[in-house]
PDB file of N, CA and C in Angstrom:
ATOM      1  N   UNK A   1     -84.566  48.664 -13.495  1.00  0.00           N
ATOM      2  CA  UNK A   1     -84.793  49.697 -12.508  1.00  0.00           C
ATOM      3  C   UNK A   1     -84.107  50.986 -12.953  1.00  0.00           C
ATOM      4  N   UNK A   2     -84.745  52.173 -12.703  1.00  0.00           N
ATOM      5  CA  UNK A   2     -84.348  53.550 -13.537  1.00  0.00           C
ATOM      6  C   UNK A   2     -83.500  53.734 -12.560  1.00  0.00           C
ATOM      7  N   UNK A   3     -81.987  54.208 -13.216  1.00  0.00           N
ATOM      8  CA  UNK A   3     -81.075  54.713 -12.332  1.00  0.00           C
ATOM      9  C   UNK A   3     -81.040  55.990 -12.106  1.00  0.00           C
ATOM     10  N   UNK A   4     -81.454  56.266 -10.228  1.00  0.00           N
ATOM     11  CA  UNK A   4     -81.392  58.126  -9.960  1.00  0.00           C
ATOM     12  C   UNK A   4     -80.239  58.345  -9.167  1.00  0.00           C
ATOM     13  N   UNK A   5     -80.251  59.715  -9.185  1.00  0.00           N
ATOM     14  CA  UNK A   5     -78.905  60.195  -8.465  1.00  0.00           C
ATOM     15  C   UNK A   5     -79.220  61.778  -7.695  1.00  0.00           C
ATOM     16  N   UNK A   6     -78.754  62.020  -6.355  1.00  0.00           N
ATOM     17  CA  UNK A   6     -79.324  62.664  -5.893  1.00  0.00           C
ATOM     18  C   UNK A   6     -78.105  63.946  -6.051  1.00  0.00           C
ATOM     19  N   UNK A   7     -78.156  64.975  -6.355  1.00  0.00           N
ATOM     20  CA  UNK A   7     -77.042  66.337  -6.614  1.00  0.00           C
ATOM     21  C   UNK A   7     -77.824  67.929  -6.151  1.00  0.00           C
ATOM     22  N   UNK A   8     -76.658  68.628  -5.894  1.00  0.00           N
ATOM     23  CA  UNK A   8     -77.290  69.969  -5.465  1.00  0.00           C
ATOM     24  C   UNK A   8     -76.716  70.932  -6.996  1.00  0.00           C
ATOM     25  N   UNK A   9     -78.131  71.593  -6.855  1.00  0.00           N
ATOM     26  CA  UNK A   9     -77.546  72.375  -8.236  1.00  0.00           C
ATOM     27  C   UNK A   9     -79.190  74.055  -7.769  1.00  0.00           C
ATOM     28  N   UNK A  10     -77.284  74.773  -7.626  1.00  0.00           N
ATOM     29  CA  UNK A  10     -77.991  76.422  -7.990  1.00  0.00           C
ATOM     30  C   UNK A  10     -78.988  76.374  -6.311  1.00  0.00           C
ATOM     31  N   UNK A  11     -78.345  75.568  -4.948  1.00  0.00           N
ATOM     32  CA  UNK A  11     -78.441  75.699  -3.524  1.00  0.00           C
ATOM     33  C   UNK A  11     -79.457  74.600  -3.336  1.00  0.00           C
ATOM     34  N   UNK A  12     -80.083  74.152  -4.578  1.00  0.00           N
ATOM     35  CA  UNK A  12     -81.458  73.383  -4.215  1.00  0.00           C
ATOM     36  C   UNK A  12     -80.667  71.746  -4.622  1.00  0.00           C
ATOM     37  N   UNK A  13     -81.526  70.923  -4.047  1.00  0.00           N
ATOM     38  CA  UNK A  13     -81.484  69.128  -4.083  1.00  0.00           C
ATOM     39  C   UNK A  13     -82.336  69.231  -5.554  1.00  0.00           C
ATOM     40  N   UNK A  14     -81.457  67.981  -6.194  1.00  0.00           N
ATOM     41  CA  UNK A  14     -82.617  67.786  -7.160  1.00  0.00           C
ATOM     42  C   UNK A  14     -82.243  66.199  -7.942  1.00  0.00           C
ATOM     43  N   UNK A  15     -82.759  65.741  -8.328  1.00  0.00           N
ATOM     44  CA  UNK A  15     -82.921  64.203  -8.555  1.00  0.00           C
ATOM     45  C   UNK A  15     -82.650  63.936  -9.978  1.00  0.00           C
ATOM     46  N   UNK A  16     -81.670  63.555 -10.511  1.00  0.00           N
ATOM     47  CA  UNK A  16     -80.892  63.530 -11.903  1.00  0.00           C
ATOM     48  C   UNK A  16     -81.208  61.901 -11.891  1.00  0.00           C
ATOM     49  N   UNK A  17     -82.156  61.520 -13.519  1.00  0.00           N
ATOM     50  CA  UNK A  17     -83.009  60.193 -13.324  1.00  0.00           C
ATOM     51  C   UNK A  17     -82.156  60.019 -14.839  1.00  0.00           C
ATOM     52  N   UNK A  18     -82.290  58.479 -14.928  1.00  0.00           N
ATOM     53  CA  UNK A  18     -81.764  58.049 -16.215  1.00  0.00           C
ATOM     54  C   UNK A  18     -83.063  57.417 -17.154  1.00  0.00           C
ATOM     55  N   UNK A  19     -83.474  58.451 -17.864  1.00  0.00           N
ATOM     56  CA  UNK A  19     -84.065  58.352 -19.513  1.00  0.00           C
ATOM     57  C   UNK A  19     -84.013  56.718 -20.134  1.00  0.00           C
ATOM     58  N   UNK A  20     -85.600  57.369 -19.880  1.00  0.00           N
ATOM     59  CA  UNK A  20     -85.828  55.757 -20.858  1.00  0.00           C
ATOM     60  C   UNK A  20     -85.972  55.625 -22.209  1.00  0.00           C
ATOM     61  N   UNK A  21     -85.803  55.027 -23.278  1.00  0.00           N
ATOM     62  CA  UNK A  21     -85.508  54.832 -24.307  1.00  0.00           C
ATOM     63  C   UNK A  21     -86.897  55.693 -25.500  1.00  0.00           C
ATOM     64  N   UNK A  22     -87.895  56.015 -24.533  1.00  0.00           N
ATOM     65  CA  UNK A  22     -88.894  56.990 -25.245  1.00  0.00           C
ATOM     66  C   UNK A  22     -88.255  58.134 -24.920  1.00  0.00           C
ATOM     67  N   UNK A  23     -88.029  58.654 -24.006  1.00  0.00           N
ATOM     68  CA  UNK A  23     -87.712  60.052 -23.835  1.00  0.00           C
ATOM     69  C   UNK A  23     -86.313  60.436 -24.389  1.00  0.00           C
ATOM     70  N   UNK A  24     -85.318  59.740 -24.767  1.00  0.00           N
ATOM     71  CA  UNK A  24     -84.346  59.651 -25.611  1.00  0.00           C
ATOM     72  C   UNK A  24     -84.365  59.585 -26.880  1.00  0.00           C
ATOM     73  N   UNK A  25     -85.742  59.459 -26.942  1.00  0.00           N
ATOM     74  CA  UNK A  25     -85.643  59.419 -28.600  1.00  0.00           C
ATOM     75  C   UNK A  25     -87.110  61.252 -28.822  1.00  0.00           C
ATOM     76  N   UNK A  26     -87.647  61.070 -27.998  1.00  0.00           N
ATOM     77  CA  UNK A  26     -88.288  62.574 -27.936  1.00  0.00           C
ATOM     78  C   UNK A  26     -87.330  63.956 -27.669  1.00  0.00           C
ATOM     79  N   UNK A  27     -86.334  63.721 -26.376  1.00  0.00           N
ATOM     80  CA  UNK A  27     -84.920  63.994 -26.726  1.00  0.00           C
ATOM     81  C   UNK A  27     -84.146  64.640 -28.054  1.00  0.00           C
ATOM     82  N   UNK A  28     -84.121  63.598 -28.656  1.00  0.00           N
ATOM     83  CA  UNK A  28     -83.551  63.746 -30.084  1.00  0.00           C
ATOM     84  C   UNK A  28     -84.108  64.265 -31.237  1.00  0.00           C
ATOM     85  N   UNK A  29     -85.814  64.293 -30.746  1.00  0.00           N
ATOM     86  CA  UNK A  29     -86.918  65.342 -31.792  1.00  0.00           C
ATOM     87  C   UNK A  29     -86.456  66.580 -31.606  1.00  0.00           C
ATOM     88  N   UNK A  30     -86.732  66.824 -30.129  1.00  0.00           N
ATOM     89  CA  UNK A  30     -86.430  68.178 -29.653  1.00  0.00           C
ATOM     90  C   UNK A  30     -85.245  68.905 -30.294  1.00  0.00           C
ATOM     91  N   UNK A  31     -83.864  67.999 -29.951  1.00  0.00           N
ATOM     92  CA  UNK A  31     -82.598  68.295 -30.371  1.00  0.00           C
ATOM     93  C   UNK A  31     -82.816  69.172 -31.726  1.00  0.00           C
ATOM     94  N   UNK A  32     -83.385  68.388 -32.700  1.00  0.00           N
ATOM     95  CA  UNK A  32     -83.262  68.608 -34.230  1.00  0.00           C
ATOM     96  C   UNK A  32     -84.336  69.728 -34.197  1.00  0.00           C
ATOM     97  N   UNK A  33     -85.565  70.072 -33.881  1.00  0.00           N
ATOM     98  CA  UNK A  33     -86.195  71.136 -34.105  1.00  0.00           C
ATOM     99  C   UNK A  33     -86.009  72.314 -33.097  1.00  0.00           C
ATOM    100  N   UNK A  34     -85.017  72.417 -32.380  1.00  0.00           N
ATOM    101  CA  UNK A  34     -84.484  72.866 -31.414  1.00  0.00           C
ATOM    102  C   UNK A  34     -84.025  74.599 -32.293  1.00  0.00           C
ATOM    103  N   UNK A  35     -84.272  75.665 -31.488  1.00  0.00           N
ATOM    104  CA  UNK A  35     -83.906  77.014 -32.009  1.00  0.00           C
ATOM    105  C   UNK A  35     -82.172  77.389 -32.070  1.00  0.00           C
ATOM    106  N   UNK A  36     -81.309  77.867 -32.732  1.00  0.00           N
ATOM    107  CA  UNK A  36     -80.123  78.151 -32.789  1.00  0.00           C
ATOM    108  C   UNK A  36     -79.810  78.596 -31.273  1.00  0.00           C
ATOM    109  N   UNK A  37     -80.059  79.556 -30.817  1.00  0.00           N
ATOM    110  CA  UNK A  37     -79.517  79.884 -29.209  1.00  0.00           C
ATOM    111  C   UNK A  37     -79.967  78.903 -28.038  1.00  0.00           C
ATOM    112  N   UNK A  38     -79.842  77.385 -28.319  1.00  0.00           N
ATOM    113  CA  UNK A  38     -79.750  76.364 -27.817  1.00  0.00           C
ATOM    114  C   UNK A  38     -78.749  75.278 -27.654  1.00  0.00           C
ATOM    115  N   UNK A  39     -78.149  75.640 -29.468  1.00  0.00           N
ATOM    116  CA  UNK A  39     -76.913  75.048 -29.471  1.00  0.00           C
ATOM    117  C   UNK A  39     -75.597  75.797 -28.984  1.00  0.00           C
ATOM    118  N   UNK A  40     -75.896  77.063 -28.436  1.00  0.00           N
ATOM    119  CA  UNK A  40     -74.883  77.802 -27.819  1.00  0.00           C
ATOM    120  C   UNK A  40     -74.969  77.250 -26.317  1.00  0.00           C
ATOM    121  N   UNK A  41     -76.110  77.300 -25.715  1.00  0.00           N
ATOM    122  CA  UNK A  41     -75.804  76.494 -24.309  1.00  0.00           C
ATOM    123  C   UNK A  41     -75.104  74.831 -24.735  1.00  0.00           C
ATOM    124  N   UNK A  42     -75.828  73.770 -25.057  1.00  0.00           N
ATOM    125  CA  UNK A  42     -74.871  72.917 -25.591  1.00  0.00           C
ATOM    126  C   UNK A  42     -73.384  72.967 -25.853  1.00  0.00           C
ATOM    127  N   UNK A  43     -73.112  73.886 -26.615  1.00  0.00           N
ATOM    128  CA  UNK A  43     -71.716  74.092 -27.225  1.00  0.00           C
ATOM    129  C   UNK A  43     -70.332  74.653 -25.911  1.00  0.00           C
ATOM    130  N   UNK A  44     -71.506  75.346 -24.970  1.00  0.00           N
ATOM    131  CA  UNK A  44     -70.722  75.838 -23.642  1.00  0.00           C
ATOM    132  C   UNK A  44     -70.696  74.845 -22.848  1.00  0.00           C
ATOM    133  N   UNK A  45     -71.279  73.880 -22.602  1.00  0.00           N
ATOM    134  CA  UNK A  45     -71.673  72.979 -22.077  1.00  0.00           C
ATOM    135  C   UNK A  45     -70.220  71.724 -22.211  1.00  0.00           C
ATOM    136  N   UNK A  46     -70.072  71.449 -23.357  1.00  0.00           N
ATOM    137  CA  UNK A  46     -68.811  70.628 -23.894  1.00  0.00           C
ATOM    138  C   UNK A  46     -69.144  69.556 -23.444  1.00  0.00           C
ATOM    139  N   UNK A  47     -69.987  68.557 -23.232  1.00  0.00           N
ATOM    140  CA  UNK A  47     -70.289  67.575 -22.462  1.00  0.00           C
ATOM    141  C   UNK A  47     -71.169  66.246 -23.712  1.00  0.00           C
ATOM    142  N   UNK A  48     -70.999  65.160 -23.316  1.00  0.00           N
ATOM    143  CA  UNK A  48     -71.917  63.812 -24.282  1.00  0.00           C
ATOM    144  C   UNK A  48     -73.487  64.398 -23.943  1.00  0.00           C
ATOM    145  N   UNK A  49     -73.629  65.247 -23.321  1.00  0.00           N
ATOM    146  CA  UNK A  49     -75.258  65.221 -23.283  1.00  0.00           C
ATOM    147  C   UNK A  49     -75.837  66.811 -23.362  1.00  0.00           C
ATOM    148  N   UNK A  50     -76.888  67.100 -24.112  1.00  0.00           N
ATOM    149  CA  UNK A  50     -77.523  68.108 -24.529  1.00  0.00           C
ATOM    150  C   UNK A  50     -78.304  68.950 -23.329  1.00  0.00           C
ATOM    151  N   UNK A  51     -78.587  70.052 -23.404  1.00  0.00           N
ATOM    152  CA  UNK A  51     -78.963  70.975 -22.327  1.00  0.00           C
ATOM    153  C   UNK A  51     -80.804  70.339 -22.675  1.00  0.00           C
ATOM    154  N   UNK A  52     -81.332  69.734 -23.659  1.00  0.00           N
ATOM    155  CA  UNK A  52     -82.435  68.977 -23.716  1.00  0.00           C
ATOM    156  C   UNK A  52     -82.661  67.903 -22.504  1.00  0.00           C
ATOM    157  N   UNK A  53     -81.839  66.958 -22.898  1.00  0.00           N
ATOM    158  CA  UNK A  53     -81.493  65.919 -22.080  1.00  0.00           C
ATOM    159  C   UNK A  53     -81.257  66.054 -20.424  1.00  0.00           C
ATOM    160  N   UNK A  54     -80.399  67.445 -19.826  1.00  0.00           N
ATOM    161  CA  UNK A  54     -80.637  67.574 -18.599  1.00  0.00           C
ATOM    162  C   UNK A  54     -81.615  68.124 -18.020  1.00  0.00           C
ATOM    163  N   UNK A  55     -82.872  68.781 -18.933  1.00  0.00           N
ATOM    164  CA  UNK A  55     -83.886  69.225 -18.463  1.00  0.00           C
ATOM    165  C   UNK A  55     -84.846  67.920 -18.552  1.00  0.00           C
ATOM    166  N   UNK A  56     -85.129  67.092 -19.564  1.00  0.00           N
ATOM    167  CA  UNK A  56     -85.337  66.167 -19.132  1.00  0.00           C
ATOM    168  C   UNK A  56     -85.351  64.751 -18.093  1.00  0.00           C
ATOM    169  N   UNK A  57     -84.000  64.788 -17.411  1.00  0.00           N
ATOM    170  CA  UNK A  57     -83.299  64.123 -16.710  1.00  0.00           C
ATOM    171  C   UNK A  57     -83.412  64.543 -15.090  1.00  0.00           C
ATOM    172  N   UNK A  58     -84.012  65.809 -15.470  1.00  0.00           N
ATOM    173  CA  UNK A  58     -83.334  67.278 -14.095  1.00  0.00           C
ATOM    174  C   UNK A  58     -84.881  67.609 -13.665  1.00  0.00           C
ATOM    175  N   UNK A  59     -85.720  67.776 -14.664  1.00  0.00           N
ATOM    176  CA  UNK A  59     -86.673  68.797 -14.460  1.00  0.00           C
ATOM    177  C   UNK A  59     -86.745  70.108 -14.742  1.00  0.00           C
ATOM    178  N   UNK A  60     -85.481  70.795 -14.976  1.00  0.00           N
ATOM    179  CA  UNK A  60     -85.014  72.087 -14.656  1.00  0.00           C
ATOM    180  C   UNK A  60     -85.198  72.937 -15.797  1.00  0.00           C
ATOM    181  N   UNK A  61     -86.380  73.872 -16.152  1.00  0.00           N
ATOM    182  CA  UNK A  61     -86.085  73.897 -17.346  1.00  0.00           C
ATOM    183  C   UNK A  61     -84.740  74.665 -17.693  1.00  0.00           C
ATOM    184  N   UNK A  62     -85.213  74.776 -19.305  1.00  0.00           N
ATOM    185  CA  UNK A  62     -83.686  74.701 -20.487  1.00  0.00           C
ATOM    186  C   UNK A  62     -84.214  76.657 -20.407  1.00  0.00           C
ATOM    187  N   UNK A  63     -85.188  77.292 -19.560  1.00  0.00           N
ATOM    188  CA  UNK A  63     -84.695  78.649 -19.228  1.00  0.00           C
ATOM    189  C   UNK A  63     -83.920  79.306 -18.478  1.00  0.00           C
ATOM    190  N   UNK A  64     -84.167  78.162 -17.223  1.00  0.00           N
ATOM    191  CA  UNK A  64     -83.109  78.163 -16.273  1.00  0.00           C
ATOM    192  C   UNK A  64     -82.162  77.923 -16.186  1.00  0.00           C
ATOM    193  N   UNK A  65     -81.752  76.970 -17.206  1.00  0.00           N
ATOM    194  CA  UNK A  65     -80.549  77.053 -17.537  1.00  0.00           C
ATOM    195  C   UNK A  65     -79.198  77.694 -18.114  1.00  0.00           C
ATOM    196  N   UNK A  66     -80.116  78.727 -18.756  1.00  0.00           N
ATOM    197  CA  UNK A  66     -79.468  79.838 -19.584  1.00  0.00           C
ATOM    198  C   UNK A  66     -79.572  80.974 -18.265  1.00  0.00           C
ATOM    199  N   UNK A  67     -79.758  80.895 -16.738  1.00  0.00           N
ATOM    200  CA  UNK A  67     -79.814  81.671 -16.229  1.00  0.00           C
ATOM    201  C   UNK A  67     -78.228  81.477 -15.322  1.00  0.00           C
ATOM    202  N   UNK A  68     -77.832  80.316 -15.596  1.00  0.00           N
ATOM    203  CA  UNK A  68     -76.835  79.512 -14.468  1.00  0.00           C
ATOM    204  C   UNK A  68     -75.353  79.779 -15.286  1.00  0.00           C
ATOM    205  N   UNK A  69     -74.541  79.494 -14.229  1.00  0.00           N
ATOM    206  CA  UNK A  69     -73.189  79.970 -14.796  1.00  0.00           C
ATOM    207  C   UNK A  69     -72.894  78.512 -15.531  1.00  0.00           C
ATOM    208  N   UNK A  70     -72.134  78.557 -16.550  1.00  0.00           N
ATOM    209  CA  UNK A  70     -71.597  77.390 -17.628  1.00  0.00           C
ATOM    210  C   UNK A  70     -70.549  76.226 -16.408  1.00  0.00           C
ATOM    211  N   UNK A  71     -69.915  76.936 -15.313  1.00  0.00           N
ATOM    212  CA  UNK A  71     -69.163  75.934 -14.165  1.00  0.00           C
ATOM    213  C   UNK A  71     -70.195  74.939 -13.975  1.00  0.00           C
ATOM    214  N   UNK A  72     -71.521  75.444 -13.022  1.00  0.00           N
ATOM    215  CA  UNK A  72     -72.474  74.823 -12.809  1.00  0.00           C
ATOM    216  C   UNK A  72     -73.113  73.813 -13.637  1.00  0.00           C
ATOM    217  N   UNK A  73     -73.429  74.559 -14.712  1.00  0.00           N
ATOM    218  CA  UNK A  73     -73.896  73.723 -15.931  1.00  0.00           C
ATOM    219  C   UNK A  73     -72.911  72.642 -16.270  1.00  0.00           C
ATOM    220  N   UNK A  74     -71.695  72.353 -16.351  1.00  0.00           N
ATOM    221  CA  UNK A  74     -70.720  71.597 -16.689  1.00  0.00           C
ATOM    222  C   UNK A  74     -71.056  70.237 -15.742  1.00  0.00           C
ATOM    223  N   UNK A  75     -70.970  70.525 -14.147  1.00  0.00           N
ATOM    224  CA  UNK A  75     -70.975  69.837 -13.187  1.00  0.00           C
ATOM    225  C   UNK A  75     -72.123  69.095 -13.093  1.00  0.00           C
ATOM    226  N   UNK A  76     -73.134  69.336 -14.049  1.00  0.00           N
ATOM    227  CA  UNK A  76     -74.478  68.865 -13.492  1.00  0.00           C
ATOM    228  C   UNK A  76     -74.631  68.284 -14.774  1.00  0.00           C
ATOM    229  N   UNK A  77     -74.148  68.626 -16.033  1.00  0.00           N
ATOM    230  CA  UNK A  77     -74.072  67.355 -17.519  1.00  0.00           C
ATOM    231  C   UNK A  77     -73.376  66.504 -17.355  1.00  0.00           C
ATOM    232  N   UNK A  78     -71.591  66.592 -16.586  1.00  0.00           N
ATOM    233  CA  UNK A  78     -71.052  65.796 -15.673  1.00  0.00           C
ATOM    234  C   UNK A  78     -72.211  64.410 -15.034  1.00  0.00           C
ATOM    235  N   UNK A  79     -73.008  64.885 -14.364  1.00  0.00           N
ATOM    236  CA  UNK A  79     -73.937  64.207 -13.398  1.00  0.00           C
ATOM    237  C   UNK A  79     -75.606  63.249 -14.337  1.00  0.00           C
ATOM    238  N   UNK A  80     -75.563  64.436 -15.100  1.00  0.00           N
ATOM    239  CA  UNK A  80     -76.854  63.593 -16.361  1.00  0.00           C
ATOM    240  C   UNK A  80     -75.650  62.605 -16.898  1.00  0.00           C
ATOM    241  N   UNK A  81     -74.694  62.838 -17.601  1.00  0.00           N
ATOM    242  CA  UNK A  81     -73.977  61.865 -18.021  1.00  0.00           C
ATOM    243  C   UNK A  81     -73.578  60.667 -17.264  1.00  0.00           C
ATOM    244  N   UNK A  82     -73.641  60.588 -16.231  1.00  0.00           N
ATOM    245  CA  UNK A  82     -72.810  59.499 -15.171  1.00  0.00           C
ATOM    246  C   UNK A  82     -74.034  58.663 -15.053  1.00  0.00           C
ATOM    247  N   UNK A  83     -75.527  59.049 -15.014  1.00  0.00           N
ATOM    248  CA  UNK A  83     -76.578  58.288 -15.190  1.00  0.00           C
ATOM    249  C   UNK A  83     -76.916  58.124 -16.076  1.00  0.00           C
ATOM    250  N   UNK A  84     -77.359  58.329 -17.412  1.00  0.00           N
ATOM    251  CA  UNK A  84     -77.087  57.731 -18.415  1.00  0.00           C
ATOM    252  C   UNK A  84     -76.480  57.808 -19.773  1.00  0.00           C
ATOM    253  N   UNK A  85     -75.397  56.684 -19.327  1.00  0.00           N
ATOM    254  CA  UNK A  85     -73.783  56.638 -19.818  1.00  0.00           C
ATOM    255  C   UNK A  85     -74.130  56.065 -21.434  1.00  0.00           C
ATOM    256  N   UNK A  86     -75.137  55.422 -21.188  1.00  0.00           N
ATOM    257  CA  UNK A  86     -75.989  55.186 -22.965  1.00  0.00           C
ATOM    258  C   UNK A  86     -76.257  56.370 -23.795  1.00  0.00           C
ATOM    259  N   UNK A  87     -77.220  57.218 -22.986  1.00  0.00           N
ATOM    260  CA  UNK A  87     -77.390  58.471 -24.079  1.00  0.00           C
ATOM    261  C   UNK A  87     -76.097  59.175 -24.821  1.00  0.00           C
ATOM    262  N   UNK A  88     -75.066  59.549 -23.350  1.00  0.00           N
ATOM    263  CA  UNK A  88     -74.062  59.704 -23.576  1.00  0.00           C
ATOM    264  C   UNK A  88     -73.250  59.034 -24.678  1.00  0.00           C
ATOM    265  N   UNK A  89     -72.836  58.112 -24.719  1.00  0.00           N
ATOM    266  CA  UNK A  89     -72.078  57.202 -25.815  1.00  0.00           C
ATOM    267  C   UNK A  89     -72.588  57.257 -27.016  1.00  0.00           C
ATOM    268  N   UNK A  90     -74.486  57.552 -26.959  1.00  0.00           N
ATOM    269  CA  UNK A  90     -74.779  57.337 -28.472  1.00  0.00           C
ATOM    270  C   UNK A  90     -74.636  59.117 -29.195  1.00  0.00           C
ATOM    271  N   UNK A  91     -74.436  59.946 -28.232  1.00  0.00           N
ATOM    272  CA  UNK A  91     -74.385  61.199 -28.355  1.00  0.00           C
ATOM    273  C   UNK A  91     -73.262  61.180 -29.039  1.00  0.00           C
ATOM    274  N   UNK A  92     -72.023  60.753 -28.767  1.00  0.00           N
ATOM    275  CA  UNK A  92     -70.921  60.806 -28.796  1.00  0.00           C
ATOM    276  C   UNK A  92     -70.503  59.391 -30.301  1.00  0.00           C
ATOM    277  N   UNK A  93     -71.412  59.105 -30.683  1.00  0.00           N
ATOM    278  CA  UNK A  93     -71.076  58.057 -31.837  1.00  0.00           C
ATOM    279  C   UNK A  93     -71.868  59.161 -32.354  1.00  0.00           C
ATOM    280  N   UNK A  94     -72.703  59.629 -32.608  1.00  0.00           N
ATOM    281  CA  UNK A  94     -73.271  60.682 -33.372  1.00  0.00           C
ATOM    282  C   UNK A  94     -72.342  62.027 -34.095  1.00  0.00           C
ATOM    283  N   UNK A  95     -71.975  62.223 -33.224  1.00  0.00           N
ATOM    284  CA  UNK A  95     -71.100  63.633 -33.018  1.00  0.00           C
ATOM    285  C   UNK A  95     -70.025  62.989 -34.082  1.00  0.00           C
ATOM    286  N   UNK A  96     -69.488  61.783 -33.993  1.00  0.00           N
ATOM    287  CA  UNK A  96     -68.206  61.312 -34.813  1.00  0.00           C
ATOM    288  C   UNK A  96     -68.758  60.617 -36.068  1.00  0.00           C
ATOM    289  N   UNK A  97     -69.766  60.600 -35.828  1.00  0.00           N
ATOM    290  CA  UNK A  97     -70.388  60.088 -37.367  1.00  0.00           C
ATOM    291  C   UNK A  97     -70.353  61.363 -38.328  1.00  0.00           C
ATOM    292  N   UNK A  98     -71.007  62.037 -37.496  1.00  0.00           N
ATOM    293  CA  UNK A  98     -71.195  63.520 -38.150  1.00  0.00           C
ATOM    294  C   UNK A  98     -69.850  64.474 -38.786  1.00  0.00           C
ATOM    295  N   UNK A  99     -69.021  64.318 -37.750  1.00  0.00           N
ATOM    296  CA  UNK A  99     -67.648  64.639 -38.238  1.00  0.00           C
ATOM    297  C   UNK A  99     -66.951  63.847 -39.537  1.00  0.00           C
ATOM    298  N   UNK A 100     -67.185  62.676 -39.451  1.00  0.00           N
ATOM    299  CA  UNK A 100     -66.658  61.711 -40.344  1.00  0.00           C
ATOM    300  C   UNK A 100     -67.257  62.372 -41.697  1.00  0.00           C
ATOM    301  N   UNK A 101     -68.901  62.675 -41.702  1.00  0.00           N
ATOM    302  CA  UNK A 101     -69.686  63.128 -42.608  1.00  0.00           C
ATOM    303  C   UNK A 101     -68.989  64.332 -43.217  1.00  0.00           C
ATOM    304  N   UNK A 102     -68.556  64.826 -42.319  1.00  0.00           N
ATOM    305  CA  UNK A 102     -67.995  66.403 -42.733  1.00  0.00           C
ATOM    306  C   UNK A 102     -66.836  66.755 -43.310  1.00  0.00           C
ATOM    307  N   UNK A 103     -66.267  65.688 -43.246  1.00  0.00           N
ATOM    308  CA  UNK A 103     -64.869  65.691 -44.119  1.00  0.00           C
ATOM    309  C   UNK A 103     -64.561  65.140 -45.083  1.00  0.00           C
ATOM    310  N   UNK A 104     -66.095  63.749 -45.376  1.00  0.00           N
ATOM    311  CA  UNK A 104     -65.671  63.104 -46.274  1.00  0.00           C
ATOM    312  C   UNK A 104     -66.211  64.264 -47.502  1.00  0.00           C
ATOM    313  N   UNK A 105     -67.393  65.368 -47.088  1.00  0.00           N
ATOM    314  CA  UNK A 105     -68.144  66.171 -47.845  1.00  0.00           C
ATOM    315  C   UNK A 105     -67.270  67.202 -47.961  1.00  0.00           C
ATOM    316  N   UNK A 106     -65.884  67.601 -47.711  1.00  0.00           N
ATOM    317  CA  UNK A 106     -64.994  68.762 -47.719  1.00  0.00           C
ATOM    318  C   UNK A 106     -64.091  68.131 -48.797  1.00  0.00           C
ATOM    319  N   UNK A 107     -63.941  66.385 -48.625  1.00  0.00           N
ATOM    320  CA  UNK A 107     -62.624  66.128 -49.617  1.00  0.00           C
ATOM    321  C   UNK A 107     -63.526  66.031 -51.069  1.00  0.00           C
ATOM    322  N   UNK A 108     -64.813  66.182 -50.908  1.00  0.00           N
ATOM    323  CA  UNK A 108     -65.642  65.813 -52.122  1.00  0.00           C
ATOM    324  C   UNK A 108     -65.577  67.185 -52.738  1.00  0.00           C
ATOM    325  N   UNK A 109     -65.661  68.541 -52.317  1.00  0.00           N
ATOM    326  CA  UNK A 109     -65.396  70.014 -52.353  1.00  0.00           C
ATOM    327  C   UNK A 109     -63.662  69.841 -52.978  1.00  0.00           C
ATOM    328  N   UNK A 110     -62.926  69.656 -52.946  1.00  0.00           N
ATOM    329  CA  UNK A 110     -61.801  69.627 -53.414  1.00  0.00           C
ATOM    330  C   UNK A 110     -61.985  69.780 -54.554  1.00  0.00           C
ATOM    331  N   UNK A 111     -61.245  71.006 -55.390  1.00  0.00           N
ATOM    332  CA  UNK A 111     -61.081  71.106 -56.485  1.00  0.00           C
ATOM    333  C   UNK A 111     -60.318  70.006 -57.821  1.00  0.00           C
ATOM    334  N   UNK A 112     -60.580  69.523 -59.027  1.00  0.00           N
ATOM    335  CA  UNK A 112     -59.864  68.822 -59.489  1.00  0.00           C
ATOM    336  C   UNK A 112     -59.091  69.582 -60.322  1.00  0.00           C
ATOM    337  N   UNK A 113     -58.048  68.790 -60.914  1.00  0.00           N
ATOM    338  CA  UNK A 113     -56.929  69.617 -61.563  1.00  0.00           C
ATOM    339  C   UNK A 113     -56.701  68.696 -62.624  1.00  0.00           C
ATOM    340  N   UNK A 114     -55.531  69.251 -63.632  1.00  0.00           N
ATOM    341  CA  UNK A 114     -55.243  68.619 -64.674  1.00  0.00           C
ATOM    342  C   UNK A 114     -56.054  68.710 -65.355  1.00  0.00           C
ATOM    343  N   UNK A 115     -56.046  67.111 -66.877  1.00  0.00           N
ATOM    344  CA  UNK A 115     -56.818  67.170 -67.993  1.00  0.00           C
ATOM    345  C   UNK A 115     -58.495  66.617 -68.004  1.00  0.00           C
ATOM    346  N   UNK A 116     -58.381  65.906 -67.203  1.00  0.00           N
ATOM    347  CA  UNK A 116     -59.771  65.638 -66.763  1.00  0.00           C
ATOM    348  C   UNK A 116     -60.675  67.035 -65.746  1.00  0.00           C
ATOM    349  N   UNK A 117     -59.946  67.935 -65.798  1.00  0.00           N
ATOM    350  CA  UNK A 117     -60.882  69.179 -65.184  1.00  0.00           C
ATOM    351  C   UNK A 117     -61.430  69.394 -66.448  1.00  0.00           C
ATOM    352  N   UNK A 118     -61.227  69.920 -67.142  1.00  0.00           N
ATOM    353  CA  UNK A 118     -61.900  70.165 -68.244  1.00  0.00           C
ATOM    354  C   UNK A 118     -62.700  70.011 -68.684  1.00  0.00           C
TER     355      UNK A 118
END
């Protein structure tokens, strides 16, 4: 059974539904072909779930969202997240995979020294 949740966002009611395993992965198309001034709402956002994902989840689009203050926006990824705590988690194994990626590719950037530089 799809888990919903009922929240007020920007004076209106609106019905925050938990994503089924197609739209989580259409989700994640979006994510990746997604325009740069998208990952700035995301990034304001600070939250396991993408400003994709709450328009999906929300209805609301991702224009309107860039119309709303970042408090609001917080409180209501808060609320996509609490319904589904899956997307969330795999968001969040992603994010640390990716990091992991990024450092092992910075110690690989390390300059070598000594006789074997040569």
């Amino acid at each position: 059974m799809q888990d919903v949740k009922t929240t007020m966002f920007d004076g209106k009611k609106i019905t925050v539904k938990e994503l089924t395993v197609r739209q989580v992965r259409d989700c994640f198309a979006r994510i990746s072909d997604q325009e740069e001034e998208y990952f700035l709402l995301d990034d304001l956002l600070n939250q396991p779930v993408s400003a994709v994902a709450i328009e999906v989840a929300t209805g609301i689009p991702i224009e309107t969202l860039f119309d709303s203050e970042p408090s609001k926006l917080i409180l209501l990824a808060k609320e996509v997240s609490d319904v589904n705590p899956s997307l969330a988690g795999l968001i969040k194994r992603r994010l640390a995979a990716l990091e992991t990626l990024q450092q092992q590719g910075k110690s690989l950037q390390t300059p070598l020294t000594g006789p074997s530089a040569a």
